[in-house]
Protein backbone atom coordinates (compact mmCIF):
# COMPACT_ATOMS: atom_id res chain seq x y z
CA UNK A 1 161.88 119.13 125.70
CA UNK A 2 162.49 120.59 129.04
CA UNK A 3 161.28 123.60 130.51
CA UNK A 4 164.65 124.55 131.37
CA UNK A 5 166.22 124.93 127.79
CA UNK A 6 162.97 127.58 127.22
CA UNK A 7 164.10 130.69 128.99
CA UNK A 8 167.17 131.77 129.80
CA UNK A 9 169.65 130.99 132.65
CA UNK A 10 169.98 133.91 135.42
CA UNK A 11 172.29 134.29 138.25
CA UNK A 12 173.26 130.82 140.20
CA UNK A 13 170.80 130.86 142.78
CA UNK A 14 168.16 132.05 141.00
CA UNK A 15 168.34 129.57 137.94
CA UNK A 16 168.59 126.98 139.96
CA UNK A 17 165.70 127.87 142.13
CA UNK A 18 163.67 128.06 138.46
CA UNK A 19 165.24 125.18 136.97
CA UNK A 20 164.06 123.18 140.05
CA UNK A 21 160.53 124.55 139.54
CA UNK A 22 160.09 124.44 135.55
CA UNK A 23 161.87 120.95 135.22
CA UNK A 24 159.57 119.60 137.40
CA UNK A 25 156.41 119.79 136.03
CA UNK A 26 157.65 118.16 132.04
CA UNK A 27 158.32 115.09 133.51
CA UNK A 28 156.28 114.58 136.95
CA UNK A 29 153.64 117.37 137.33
CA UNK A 30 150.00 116.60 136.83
CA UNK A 31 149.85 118.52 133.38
CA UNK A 32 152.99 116.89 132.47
CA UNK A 33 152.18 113.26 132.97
CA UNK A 34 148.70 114.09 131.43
CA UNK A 35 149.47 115.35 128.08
CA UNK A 36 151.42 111.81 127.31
CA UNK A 37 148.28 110.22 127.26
CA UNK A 38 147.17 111.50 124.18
CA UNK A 39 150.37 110.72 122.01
CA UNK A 40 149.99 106.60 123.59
CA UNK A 41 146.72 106.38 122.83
CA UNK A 42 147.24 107.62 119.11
CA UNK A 43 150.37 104.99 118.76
CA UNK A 44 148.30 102.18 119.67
CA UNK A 45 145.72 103.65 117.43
CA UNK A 46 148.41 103.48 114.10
CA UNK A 47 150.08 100.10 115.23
CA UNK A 48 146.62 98.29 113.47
CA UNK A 49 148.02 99.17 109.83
CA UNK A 50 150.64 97.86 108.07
CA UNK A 51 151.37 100.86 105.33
CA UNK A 52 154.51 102.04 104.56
CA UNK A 53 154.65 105.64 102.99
CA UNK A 54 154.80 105.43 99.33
CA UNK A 55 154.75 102.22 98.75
CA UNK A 56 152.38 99.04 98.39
CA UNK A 57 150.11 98.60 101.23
CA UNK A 58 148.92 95.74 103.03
CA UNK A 59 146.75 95.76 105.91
CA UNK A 60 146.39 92.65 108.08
CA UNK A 61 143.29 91.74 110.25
CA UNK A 62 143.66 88.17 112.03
CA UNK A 63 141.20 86.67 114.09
CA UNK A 64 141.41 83.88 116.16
CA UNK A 65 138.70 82.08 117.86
CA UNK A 66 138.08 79.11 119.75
CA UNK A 67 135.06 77.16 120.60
CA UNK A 68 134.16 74.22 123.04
CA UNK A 69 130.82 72.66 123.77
CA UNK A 70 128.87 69.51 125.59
CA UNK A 71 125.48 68.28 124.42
CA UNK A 72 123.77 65.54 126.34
CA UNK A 73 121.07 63.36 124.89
CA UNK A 74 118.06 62.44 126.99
CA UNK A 75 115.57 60.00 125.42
CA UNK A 76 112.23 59.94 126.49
CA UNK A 77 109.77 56.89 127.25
CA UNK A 78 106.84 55.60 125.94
CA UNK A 79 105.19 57.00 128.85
CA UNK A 80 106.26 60.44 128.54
CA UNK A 81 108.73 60.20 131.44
CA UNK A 82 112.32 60.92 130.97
CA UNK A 83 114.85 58.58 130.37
CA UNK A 84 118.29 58.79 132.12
CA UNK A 85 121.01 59.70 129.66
CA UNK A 86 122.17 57.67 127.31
CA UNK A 87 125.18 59.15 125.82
CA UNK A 88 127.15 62.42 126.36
CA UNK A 89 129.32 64.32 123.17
CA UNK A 90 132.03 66.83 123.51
CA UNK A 91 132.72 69.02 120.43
CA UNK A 92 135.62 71.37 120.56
CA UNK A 93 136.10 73.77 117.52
CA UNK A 94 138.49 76.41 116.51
CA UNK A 95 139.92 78.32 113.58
CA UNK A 96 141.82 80.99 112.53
CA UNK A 97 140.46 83.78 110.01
CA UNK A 98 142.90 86.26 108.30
CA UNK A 99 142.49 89.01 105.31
CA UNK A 100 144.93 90.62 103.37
CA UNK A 101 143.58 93.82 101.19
CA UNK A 102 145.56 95.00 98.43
CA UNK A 103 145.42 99.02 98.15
CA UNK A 104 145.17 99.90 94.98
CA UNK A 105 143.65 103.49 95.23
CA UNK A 106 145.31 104.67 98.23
CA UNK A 107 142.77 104.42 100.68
CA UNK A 108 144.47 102.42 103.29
CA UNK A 109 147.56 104.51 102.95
CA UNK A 110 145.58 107.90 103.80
CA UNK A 111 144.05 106.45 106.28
CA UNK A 112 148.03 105.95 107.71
CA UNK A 113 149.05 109.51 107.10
CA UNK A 114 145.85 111.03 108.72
CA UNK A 115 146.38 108.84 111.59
CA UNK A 116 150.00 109.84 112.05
CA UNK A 117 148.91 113.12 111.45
CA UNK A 118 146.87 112.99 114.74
CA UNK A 119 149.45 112.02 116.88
CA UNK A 120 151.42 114.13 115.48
CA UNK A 121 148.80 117.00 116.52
CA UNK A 122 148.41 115.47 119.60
CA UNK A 123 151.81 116.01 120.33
CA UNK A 124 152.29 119.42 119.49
CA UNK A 125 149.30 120.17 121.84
CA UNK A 126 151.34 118.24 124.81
CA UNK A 127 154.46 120.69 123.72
CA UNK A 128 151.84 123.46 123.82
CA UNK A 129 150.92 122.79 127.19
CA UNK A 130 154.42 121.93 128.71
CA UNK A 131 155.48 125.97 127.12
CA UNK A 132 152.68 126.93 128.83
CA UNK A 133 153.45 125.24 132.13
CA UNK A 134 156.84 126.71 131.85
CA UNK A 135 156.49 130.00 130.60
CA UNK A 136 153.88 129.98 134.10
CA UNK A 137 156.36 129.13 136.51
CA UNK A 138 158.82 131.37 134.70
CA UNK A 139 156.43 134.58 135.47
CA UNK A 140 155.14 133.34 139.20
CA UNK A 141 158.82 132.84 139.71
CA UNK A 142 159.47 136.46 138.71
CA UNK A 143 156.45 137.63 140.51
CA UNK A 144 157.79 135.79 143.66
CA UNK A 145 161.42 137.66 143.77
CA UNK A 146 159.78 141.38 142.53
CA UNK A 147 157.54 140.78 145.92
CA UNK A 148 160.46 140.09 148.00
CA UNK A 149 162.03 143.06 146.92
CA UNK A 150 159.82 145.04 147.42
CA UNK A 151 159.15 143.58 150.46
CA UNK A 152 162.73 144.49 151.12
CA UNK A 153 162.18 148.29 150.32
CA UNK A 154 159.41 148.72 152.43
CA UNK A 155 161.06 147.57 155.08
CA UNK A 156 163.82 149.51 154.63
CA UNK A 157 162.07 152.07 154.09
CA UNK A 158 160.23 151.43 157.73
CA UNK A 159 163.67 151.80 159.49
CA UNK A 160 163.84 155.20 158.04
CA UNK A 161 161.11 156.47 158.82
CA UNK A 162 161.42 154.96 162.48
CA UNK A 163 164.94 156.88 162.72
CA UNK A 164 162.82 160.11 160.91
CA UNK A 165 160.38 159.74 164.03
CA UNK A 166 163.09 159.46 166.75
CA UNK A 167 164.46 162.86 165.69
CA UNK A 168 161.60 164.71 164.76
CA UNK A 169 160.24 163.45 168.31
CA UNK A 170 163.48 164.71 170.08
CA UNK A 171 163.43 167.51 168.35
CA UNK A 172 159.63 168.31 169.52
CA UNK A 173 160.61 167.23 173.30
CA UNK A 174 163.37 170.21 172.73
CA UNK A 175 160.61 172.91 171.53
CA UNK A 176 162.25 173.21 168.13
CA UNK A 177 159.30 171.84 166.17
CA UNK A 178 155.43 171.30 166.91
CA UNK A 179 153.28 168.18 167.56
CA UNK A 180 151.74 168.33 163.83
CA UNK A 181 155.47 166.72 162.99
CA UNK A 182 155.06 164.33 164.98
CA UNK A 183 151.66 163.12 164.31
CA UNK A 184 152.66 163.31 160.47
CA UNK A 185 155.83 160.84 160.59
CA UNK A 186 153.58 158.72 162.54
CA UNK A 187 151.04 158.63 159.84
CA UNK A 188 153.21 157.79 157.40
CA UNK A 189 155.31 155.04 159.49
CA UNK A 190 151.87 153.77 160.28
CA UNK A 191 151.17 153.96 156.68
CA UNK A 192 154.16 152.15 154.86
CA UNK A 193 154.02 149.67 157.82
CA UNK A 194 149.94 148.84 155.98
CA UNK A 195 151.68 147.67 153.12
CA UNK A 196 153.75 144.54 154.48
CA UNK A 197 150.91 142.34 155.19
CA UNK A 198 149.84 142.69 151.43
CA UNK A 199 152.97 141.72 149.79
CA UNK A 200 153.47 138.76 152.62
CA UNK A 201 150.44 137.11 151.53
CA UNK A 202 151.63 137.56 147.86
CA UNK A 203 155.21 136.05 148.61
CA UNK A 204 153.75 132.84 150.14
CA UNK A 205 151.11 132.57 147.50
CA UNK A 206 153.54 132.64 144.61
CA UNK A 207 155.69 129.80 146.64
CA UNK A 208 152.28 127.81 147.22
CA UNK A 209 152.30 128.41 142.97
CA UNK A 210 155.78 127.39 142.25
CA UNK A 211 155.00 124.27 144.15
CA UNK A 212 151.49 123.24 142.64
CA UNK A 213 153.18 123.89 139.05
CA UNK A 214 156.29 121.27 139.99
CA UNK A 215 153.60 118.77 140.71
CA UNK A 216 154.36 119.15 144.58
CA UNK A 217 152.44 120.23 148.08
CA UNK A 218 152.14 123.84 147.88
CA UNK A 219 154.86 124.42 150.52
CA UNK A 220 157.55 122.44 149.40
CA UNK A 221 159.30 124.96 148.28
CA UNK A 222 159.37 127.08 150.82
CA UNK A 223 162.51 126.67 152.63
CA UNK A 224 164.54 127.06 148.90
CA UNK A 225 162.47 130.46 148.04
CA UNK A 226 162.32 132.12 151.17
CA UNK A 227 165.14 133.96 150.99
CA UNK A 228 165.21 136.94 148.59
CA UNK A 229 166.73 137.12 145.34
CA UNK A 230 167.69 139.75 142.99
CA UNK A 231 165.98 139.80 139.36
CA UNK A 232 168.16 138.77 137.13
CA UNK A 233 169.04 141.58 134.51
CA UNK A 234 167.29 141.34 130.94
CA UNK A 235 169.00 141.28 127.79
CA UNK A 236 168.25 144.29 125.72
CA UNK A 237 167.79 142.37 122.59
CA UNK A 238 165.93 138.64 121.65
CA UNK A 239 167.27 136.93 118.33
CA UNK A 240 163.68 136.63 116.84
CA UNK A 241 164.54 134.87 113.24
CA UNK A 242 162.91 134.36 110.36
CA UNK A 243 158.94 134.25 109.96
CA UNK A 244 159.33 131.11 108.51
CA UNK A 245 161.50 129.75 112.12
CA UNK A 246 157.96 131.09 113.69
CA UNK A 247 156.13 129.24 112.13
CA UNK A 248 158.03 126.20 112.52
CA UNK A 249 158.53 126.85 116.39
CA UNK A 250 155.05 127.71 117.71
CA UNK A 251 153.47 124.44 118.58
CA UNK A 252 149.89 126.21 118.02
CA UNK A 253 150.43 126.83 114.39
CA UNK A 254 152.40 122.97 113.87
CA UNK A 255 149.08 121.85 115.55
CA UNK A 256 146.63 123.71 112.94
CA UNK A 257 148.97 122.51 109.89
CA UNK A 258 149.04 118.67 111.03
CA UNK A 259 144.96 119.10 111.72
CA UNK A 260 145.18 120.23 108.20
CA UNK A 261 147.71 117.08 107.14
CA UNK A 262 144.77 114.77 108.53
CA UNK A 263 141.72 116.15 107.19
CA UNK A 264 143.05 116.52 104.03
CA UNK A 265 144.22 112.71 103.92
CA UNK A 266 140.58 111.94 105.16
CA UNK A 267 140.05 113.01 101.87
CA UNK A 268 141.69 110.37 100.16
CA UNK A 269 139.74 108.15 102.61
CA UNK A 270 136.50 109.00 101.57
CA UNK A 271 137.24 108.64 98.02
CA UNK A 272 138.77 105.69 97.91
CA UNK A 273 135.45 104.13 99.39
CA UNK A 274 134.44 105.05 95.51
CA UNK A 275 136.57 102.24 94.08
CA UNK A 276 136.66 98.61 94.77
CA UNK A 277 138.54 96.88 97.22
CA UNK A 278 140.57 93.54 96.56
CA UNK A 279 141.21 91.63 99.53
CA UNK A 280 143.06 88.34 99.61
CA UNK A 281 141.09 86.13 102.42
CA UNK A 282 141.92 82.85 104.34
CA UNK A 283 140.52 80.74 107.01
CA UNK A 284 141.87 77.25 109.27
CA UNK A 285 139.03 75.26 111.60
CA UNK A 286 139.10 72.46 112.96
CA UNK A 287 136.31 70.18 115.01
CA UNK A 288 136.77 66.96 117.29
CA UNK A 289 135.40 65.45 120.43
CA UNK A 290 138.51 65.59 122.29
CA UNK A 291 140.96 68.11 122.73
CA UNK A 292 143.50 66.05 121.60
CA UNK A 293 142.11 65.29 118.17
CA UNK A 294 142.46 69.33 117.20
CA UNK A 295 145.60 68.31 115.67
CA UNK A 296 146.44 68.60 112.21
CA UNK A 297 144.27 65.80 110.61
CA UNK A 298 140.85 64.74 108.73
CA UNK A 299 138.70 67.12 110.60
CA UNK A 300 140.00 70.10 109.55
CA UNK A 301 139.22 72.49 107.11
CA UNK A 302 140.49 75.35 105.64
CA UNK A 303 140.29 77.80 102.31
CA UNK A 304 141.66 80.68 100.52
CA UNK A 305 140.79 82.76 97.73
CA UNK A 306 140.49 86.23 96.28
CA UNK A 307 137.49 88.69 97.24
CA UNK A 308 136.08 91.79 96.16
CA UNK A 309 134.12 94.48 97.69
CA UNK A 310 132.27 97.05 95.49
CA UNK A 311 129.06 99.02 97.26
CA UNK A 312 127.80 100.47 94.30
CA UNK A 313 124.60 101.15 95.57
CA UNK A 314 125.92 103.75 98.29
CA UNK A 315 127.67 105.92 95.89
CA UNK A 316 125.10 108.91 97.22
CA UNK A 317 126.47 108.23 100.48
CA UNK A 318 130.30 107.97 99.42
CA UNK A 319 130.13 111.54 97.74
CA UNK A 320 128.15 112.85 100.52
CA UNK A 321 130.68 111.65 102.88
CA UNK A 322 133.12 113.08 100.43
CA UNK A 323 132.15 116.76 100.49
CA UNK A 324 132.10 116.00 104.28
CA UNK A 325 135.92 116.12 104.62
CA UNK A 326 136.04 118.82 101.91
CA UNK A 327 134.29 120.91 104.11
CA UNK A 328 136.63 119.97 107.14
CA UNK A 329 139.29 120.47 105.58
CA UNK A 330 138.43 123.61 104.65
CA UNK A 331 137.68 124.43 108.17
CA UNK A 332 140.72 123.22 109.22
CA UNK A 333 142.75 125.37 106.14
CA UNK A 334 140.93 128.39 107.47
CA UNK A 335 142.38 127.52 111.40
CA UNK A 336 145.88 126.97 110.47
CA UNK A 337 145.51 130.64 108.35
CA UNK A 338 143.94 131.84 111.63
CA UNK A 339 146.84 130.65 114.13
CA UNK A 340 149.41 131.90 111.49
CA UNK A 341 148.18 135.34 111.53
CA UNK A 342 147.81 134.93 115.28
CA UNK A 343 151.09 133.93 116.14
CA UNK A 344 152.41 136.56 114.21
CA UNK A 345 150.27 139.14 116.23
CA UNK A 346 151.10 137.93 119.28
CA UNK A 347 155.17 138.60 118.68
CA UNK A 348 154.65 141.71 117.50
CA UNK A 349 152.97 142.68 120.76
CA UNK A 350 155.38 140.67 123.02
CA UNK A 351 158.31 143.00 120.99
CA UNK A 352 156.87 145.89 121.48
CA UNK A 353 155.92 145.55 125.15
CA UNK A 354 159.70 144.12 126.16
CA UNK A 355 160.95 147.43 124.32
CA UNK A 356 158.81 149.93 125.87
CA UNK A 357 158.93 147.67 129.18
CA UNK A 358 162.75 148.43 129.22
CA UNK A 359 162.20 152.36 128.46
CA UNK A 360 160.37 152.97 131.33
CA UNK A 361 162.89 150.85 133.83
CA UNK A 362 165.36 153.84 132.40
CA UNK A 363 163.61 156.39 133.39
CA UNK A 364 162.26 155.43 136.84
CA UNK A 365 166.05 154.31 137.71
CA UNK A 366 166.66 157.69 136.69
CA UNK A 367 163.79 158.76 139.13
CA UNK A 368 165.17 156.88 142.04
CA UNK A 369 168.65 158.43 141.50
CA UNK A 370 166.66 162.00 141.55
CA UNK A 371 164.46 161.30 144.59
CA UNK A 372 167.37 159.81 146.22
CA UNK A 373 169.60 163.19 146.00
CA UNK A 374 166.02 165.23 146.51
CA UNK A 375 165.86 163.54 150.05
CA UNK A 376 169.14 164.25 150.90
CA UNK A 377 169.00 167.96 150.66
CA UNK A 378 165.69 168.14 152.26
CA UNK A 379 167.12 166.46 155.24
CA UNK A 380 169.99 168.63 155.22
CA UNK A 381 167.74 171.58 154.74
CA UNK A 382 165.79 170.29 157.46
CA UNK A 383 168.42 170.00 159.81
CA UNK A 384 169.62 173.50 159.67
CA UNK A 385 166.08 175.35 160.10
CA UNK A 386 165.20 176.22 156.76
CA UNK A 387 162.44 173.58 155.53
CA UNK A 388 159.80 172.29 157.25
CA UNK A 389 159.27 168.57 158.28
CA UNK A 390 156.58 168.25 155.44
CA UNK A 391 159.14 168.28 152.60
CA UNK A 392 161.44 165.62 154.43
CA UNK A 393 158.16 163.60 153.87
CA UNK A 394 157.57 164.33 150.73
CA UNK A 395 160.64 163.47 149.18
CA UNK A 396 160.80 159.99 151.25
CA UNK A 397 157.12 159.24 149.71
CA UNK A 398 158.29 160.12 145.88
CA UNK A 399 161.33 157.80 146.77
CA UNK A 400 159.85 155.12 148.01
CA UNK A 401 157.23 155.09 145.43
CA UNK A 402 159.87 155.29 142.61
CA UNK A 403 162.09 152.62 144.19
CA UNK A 404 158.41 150.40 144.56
CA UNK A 405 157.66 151.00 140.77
CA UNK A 406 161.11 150.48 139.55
CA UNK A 407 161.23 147.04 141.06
CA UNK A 408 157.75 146.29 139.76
CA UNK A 409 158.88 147.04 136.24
CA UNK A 410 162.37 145.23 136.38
CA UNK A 411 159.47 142.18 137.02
CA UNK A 412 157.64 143.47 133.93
CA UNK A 413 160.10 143.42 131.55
CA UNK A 414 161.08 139.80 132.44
CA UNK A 415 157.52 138.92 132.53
CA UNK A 416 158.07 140.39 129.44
CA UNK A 417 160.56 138.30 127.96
CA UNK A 418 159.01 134.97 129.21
CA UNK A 419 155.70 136.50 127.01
CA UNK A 420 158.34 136.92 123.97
CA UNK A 421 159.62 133.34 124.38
CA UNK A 422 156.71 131.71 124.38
CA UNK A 423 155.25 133.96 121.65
CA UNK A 424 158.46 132.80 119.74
CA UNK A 425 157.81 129.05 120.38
CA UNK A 426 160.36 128.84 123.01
CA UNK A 427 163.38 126.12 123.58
CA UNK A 428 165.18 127.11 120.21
CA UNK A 429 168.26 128.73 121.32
CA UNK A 430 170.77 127.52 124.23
CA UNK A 431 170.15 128.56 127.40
CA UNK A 432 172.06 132.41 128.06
CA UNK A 433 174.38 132.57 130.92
CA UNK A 434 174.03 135.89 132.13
CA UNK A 435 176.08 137.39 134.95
CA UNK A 436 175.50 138.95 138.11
CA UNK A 437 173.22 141.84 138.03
CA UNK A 438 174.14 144.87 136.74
CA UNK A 439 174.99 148.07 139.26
CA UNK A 440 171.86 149.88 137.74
CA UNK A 441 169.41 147.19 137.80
CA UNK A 442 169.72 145.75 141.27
CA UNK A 443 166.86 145.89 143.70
CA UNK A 444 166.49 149.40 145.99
CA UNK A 445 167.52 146.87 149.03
CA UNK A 446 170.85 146.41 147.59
CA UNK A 447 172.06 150.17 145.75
CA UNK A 448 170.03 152.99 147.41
CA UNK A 449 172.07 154.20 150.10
CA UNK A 450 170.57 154.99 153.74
CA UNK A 451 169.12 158.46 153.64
CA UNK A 452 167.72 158.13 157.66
CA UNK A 453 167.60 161.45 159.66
CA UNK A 454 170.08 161.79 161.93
């Protein structure tokens, strides 16, 4: 699973800006190569058994050893002294032990299923933490292109009031307005000018982001993000499904039912330690001087034969053991009811915030439309006498404030929808292609029309 197939496609720069970042991390970031460990270790943990699902099983344990030794023999005199030795042996010994138990009751067979149950846990955390990974570089990437926006507007929003200052400045030189003018353009150039160092710092932190979340230096991707980018419009409505789908998608609630799977097979562990196990046991040795004389021959040995393993006298043990894993699964029965109620929380919250999220960009694009035309007839107003220079500013504050928050919640509402997809589970449906953005939902930089005083 890639992070790419989790959210959907925007416009062609910006998808392939954020495919660049959220493919990244699956395959070569730190979390990414980190969360494989667990599902390895839990293969090579289930490769020991032999059981096959539903049918007979047969569990193999071989052990081979080997053994090679030298004894000298030193004789001692009459006098106490030691003799030089007389004779030096070689014995070289190995042999081959092997055990074949027959499960009758089921125990070896639970002990399968609770082990594939773990990996099969263990995955669904890894997918859990790759959604996680991508639904973070999803938002920081969204975070990164609503700052450079509004970088944008401030800026442009700068150059106005620059122009604003020329003329009210010319017009004070001509004795057609006071100093107080004056001094209050400056103040609120000086002002909106305060706000650029803020957001600058917050651009190249979210880069430094994107970069630690691909696995990468923090500015490596600098030189592909630096340039501005519009947010990519929303889709007013998500394809949610079926509760059941949920359940099936979230990798938090397949987690908490396979943690369930295994601790209810430990179960069938436990009691099967109540019944007797038959076991089917062999062994090969062999013993000679030389190395050569390990061969097949008189001095070897070897048996077979059935065997039988009963501990009666630990039955108080067994049963405690027993009501053990009762109470874990139990434990785990009341975490998967937990993470099902959960999840479904959580998606009812991340619907109702994209919905509202989308009302309010409606009404403060309405908002910048208003302020927009309010500015324009307070600087015609001003122009021809009949306002003073203090509604000019007024109306550029409420518009620059409404074209601020309007970019802020375009970001919300996609922050939004990456909340949604990963409440839903994310990477079930094909990627969207979505157009350009729409007329309406384009950054202030792009739509709002120069409204400098001139």
């Amino acid at each position: 699973m890639t992070g790419a197939a989790l959210w959907p496609q925007v416009n062609s720069s910006a998808s392939y800006q954020r495919r660049q970042s959220v493919e990244t991390p699956a395959s070569g970031g730190p979390s990414g190569r980190g969360t494989a460990v667990l599902s390895q270790n839990g293969l090579q943990g289930i490769s020991v058994t032999g059981s096959t699902p539903g049918g007979p099983s047969v569990t193999l344990s071989p052990d081979l050893s080997g053994q090679g030794n030298t004894t000298v023999s030193v004789s001692m005199g009459t006098e106490g002294a030691a003799k030089p030795p007389s004779r030096y042996s070689n014995l070289y010994q190995a042999g081959f032990d092997a055990s074949w138990e027959l499960d009758l009751f089921g125990g070896v067979r639970r002990a399968t299923e609770a082990a594939r149950a773990e990996i099969e846990a263990a995955e669904e955390s890894r997918r859990s933490l790759l959604l996680m990974v991508a639904a973070e570089v999803a938002r920081t990437y969204f975070d990164l292109r609503a700052y450079q926006n509004r970088l944008d507007i401030s800026r442009k929003n700068i150059r106005t009031l620059e122009e604003s200052l020329e003329l009210v400045t010319a017009r004070f030189n001509a004795g057609l307005t006071n100093e107080l003018d004056v001094k209050r353009a400056e103040a609120q150039l000086a002002t909106t000018r305060s706000t650029l160092p803020a957001m600058e710092y917050y651009v190249e932190q979210a880069i430094h982001r994107l970069g630690i979340l691909s696995g990468r230096e923090p500015g490596a991707l600098r030189q592909e993000l630096a340039d501005a980018a519009p947010l990519p419009p929303a889709p007013p409505e998500v394809l949610v499904g079926l509760p059941s789908e949920l359940l099936s998608r979230r990798p938090d609630v397949r987690f908490a039912e396979r943690e369930l799977a295994a601790a209810t097979a430990r179960i069938g562990v436990a009691t099967a330690d109540l019944f007797p196990r038959f076991s089917l046991t062999g062994s090969f040795s062999g013993a000679d001087d030389t190395l050569a004389g390990l061969r097949l021959g008189a001095n070897h040995l070897w048996s077979i034969g059935p065997a039988v393993q009963w501990p009666v006298f630990d039955a108080g043990r067994i049963r405690a053991n027993i009501r053990i894993q009762n109470a874990r699964q139990e434990q785990a029965l009341l975490a998967y009811e937990k993470a099902v109620l959960y999840s479904l929380e959580d998606v009812e919250n991340a619907l109702v915030r994209y919905a509202k999220e989308q009302n309010r960009l409606v009404e403060l694009t309405a908002a910048v439309q208003a302020s927009q035309k309010a500015l324009d007839i307070a600087d015609d107003l001003y122009k021809q006498g009949l306002v003073n220079f203090l509604n000019v500013l007024d109306a550029q504050r409420t518009l620059f404030a409404a074209q601020d928050q309007r970019v802020q919640s375009q970001a919300n509402v996609l922050t939004s929808l990456v909340a949604l997809y990963k409440a839903l589970g994310g990477g079930w449906e094909t990627p969207l292609e979505l157009g350009e953005p729409a007329a309406d939902t384009t950054t202030s930089a792009e739509q709002d029309s120069q409204h400098g005083l001139s």
